[in-house]
Protein backbone atom coordinates (compact mmCIF):
# COMPACT_ATOMS: atom_id res chain seq x y z
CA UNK A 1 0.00 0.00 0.00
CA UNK A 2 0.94 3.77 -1.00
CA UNK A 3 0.79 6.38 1.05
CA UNK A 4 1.29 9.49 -0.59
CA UNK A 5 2.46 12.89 0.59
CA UNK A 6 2.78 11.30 3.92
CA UNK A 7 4.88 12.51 6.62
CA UNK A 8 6.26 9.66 9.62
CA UNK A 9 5.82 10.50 13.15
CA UNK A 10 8.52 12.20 15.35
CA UNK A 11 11.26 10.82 17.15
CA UNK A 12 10.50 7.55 15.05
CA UNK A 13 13.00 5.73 13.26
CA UNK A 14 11.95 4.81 9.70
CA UNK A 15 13.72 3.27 6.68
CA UNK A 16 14.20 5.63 4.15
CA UNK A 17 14.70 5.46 0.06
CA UNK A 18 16.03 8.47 -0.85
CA UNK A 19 15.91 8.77 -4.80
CA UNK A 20 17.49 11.51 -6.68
CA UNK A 21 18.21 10.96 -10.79
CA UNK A 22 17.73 7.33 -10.32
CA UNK A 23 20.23 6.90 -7.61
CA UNK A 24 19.78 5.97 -3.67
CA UNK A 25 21.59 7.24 -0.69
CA UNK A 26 23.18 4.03 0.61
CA UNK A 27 24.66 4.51 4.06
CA UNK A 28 27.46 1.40 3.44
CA UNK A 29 30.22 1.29 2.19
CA UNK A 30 31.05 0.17 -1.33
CA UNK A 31 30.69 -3.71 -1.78
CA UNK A 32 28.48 -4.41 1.05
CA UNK A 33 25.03 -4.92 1.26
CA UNK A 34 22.38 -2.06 0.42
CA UNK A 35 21.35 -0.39 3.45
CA UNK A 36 19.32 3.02 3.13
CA UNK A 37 19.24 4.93 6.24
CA UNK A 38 17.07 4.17 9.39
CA UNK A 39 16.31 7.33 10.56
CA UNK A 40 13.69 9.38 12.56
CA UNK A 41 12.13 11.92 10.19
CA UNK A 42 13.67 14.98 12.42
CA UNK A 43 17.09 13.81 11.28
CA UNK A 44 16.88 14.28 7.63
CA UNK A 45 18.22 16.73 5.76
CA UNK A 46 15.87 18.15 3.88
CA UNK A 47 12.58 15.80 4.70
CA UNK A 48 10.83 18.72 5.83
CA UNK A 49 11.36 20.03 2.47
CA UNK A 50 11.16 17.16 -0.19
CA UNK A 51 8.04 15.08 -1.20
CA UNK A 52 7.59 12.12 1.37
CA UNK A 53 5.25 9.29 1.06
CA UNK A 54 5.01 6.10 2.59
CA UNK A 55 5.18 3.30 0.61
CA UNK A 56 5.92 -0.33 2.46
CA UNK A 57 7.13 -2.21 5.44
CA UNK A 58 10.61 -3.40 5.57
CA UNK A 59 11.92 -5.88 8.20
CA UNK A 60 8.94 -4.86 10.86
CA UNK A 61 9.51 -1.00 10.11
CA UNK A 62 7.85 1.30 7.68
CA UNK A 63 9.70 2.83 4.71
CA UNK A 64 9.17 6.29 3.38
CA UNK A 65 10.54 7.96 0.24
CA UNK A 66 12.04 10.84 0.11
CA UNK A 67 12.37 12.84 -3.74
CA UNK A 68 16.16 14.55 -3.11
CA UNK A 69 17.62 17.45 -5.51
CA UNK A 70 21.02 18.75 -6.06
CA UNK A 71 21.02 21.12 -3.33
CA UNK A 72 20.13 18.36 -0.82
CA UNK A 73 23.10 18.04 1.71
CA UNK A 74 24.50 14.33 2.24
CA UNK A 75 25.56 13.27 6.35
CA UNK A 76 28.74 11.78 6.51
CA UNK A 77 28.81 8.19 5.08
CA UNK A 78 26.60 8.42 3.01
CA UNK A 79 26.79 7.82 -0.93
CA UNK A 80 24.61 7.52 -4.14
CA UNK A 81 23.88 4.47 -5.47
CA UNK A 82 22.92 3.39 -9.16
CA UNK A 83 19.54 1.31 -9.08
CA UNK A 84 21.25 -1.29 -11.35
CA UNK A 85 23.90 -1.62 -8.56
CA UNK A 86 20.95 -2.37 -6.08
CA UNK A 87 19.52 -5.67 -7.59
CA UNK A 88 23.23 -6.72 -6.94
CA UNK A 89 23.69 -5.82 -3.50
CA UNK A 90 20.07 -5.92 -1.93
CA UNK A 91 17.40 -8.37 -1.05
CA UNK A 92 14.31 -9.10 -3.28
CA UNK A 93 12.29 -7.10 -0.77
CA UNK A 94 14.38 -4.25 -0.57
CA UNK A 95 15.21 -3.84 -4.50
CA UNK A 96 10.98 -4.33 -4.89
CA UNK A 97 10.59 -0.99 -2.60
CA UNK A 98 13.86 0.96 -4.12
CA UNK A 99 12.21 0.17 -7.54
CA UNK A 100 8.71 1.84 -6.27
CA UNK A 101 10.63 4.65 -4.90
CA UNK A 102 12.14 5.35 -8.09
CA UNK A 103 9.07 4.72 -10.61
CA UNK A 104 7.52 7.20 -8.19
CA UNK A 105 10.07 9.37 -8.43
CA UNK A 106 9.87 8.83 -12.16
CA UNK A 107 6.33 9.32 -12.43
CA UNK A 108 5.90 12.83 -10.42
CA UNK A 109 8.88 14.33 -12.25
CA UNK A 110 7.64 13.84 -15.61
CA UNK A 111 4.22 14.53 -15.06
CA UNK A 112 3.64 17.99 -14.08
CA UNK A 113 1.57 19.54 -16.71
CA UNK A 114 -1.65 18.00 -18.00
CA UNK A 115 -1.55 15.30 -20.93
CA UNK A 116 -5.36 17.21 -22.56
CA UNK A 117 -4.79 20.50 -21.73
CA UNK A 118 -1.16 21.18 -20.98
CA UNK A 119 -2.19 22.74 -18.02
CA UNK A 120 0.15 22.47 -14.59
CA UNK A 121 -1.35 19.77 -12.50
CA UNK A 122 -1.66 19.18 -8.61
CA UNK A 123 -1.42 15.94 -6.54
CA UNK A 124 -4.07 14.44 -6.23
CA UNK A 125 -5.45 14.48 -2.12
CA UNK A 126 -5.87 10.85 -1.37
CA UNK A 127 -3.89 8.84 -4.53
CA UNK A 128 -1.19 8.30 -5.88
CA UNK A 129 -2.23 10.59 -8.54
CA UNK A 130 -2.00 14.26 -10.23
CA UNK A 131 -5.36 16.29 -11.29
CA UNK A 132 -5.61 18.85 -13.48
CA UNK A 133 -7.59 21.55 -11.69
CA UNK A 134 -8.88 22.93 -15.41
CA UNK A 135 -10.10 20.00 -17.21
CA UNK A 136 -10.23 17.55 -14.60
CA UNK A 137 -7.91 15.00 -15.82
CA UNK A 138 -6.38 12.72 -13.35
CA UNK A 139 -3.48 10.67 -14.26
CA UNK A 140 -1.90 7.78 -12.20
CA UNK A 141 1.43 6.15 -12.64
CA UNK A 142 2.50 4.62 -15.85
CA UNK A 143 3.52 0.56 -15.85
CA UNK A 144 4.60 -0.90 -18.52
CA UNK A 145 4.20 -4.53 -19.16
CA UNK A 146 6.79 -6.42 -20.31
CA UNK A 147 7.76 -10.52 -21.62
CA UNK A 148 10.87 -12.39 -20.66
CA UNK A 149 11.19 -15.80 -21.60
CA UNK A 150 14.04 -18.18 -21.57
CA UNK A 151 13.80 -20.32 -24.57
CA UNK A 152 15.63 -23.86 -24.59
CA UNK A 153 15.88 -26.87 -27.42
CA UNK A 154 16.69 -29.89 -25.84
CA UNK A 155 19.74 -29.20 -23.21
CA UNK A 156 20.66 -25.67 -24.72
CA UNK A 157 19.33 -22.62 -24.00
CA UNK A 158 18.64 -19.43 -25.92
CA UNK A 159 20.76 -16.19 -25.26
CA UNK A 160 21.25 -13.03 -26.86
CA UNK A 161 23.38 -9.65 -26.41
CA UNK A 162 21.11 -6.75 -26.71
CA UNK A 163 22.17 -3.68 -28.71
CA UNK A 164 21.47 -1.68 -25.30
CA UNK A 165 23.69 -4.50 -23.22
CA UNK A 166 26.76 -4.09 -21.49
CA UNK A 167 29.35 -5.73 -24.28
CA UNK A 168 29.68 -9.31 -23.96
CA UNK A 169 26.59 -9.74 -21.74
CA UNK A 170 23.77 -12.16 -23.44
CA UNK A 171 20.47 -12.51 -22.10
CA UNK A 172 17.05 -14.12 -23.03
CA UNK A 173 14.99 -12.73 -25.07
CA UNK A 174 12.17 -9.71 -23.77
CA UNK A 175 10.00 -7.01 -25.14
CA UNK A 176 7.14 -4.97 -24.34
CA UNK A 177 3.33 -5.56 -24.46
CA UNK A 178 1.52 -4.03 -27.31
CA UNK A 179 -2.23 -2.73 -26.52
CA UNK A 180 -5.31 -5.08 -26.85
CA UNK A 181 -2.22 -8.50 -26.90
CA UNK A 182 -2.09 -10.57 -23.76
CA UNK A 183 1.45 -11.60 -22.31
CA UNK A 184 1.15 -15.41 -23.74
CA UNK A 185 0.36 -13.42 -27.37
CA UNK A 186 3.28 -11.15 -26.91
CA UNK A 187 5.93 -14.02 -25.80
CA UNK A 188 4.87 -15.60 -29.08
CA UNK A 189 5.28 -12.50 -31.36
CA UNK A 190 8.29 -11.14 -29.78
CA UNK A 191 10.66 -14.13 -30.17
CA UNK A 192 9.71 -14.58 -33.69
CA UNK A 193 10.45 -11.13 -34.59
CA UNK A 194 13.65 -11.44 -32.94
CA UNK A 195 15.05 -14.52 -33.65
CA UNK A 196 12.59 -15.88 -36.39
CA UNK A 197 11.52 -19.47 -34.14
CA UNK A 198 8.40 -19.97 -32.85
CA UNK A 199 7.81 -22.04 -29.17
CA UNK A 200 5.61 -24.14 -27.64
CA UNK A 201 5.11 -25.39 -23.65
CA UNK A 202 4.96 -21.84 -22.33
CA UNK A 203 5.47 -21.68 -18.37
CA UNK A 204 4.72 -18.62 -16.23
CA UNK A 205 7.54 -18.24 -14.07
CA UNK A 206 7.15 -14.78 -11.93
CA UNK A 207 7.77 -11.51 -12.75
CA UNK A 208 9.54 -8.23 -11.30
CA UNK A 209 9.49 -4.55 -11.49
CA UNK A 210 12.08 -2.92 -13.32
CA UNK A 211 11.86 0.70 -12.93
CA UNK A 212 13.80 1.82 -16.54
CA UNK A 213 12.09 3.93 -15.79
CA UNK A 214 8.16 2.31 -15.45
CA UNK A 215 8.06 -1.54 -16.41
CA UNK A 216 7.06 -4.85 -14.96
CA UNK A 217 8.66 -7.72 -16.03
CA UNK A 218 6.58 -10.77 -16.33
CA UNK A 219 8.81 -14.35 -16.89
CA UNK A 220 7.99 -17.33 -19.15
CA UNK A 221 10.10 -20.18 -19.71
CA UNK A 222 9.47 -22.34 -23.45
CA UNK A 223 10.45 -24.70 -25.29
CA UNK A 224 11.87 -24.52 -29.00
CA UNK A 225 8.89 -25.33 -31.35
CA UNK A 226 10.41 -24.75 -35.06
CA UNK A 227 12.13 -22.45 -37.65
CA UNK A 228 15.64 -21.37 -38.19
CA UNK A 229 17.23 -19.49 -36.13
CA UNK A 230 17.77 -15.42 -37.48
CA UNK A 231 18.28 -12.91 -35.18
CA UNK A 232 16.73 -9.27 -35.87
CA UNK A 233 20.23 -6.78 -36.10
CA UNK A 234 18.15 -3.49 -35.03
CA UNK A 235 17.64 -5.87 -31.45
CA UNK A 236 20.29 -8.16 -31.34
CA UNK A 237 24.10 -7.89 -32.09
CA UNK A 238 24.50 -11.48 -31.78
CA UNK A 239 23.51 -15.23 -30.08
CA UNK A 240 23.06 -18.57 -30.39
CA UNK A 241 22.03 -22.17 -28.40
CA UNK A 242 24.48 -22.41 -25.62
CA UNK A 243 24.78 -25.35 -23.40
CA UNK A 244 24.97 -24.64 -19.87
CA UNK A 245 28.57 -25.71 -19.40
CA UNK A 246 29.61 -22.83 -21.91
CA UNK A 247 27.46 -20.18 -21.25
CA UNK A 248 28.61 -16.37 -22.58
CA UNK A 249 28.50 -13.47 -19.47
CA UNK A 250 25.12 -13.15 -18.06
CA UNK A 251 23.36 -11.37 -16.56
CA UNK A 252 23.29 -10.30 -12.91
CA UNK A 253 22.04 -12.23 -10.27
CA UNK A 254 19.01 -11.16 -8.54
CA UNK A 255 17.63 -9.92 -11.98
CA UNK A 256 14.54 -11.66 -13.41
CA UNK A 257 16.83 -12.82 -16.76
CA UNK A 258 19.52 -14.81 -14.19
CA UNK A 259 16.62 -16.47 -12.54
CA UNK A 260 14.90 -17.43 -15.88
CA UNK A 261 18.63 -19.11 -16.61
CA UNK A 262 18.32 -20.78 -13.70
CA UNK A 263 15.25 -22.11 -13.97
CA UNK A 264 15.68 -23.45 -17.86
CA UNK A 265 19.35 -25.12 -16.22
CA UNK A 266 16.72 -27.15 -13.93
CA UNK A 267 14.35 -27.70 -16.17
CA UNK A 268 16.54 -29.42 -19.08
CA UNK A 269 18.91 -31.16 -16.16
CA UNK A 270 15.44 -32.71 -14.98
CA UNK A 271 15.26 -31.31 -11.73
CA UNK A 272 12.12 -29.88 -12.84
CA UNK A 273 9.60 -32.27 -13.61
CA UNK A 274 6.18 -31.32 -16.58
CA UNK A 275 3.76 -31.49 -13.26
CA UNK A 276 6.35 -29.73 -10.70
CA UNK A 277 5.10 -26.05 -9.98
CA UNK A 278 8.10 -23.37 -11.18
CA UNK A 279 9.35 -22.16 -7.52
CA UNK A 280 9.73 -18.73 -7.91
């Protein structure tokens, strides 16, 4: 639950995701684990200043966001951190509410004016919202749905480098949504305008927000059905079948794509059995 424009109580100490450009104060120091600062409200900088909203619980306290700016001042020991760098150096839980923080974030700074009438807008008094007080048009935060699946043809497995990946790095394949198509339709259109196959034996794995800048990632695994393999050069710079005793860099762990490799590994190594439920 979301709690916007929300304020915590005094001389309570609360977990706090500070967002500014996509980044997160992080109060460790570099290599170790994620850790945003537990704080009462009265000491931080600028909270009486920034937006605030409440939006979670994390380990039997609540968190609160905090929208920084450049002029916010930074305590001692404390440092930004890059959103990618949190999926590798935070829990589930906590990368699920850093993510929120930031397609909040996200959401308020590029909505401002009105979408109709290009009027400014104001937030709205009980949502998560912004209303236009001319026309009346409210507007709520964007998500955009997204398909990953991890393909695999007999004990190989599908992976590609993106032409937006880090070089070397190959991942499965992904792609977003189109309006009026449901995620099974788009898994099946997506991979054959990529790499030209077509699958069968789709499995719903889980899915996982990924806030560049508004999406939620929803996993499939499938099998390899037919047609020759030909990758799509505007998407893909290059891939192939790779067995898992030769895979290429992937990517990291605790994103949605490393636990979709994961799961295909099991599932052609027969760990996972046709009637055994994908544990996500």
């Amino acid at each position: 639950m979301i709690f916007p424009d929300r304020m915590p109580p005094e001389k309570e100490p609360v977990w706090w995701i500070i967002v500014h450009n996509n980044q997160l104060i992080d109060t460790t120091p570099e290599g170790q684990s994620f850790r945003p600062p537990l704080l009462a409200v009265e000491d931080v900088p600028y909270a009486s200043h920034g937006y605030t909203a409440e939006i979670g619980q994390y380990q039997g306290r609540p968190v609160f966001l905090l929208i920084g700016s450049d002029s916010m001042p930074l305590q001692a020991g404390w440092t930004f951190l890059p959103l990618r760098q949190c999926i590798l150096r935070s829990d589930k839980e906590l990368f699920s509410l850093s993510a929120r923080g930031c397609q909040i974030t996200g959401f308020l700074d590029t909505h401002k004016f009105c979408g109709r009438c290009g009027e400014q807008v104001a937030q709205h008094r009980r949502d998560l919202a912004v209303v236009c007080g001319y026309c009346g048009l409210e507007s709520y935060p964007r998500i955009s749905p997204c398909i990953i699946v991890g393909i695999y043809k007999e004990d190989k497995i599908l992976l590609a480098q993106g032409v937006r990946h880090p070089e070397g790095t190959h991942s499965v394949l992904a792609g977003f949504v189109e309006s009026g198509e449901s995620l099974e339709e788009c898994v099946h259109r997506e991979v054959f305008e990529e790499a030209g196959i077509t699958v069968t034996d789709l499995e719903y794995v889980g899915s996982q927000p990924w806030p560049f800048p508004h999406s939620l990632m929803a996993g499939f695994i499938a099998r390899y059905a037919g047609g020759e393999l030909k990758l799509d050069p505007e998407e893909l710079v290059t891939g192939g079948w790779f067995a898992f005793d030769n895979l290429p860099k992937a990517p990291a762990p605790g994103s949605i794509a490393a636990k979709l490799i994961e799961v295909v590994r099991k599932k052609v190594g027969g760990e996972l059995t046709d009637s055994e439920p994908v544990n996500w």
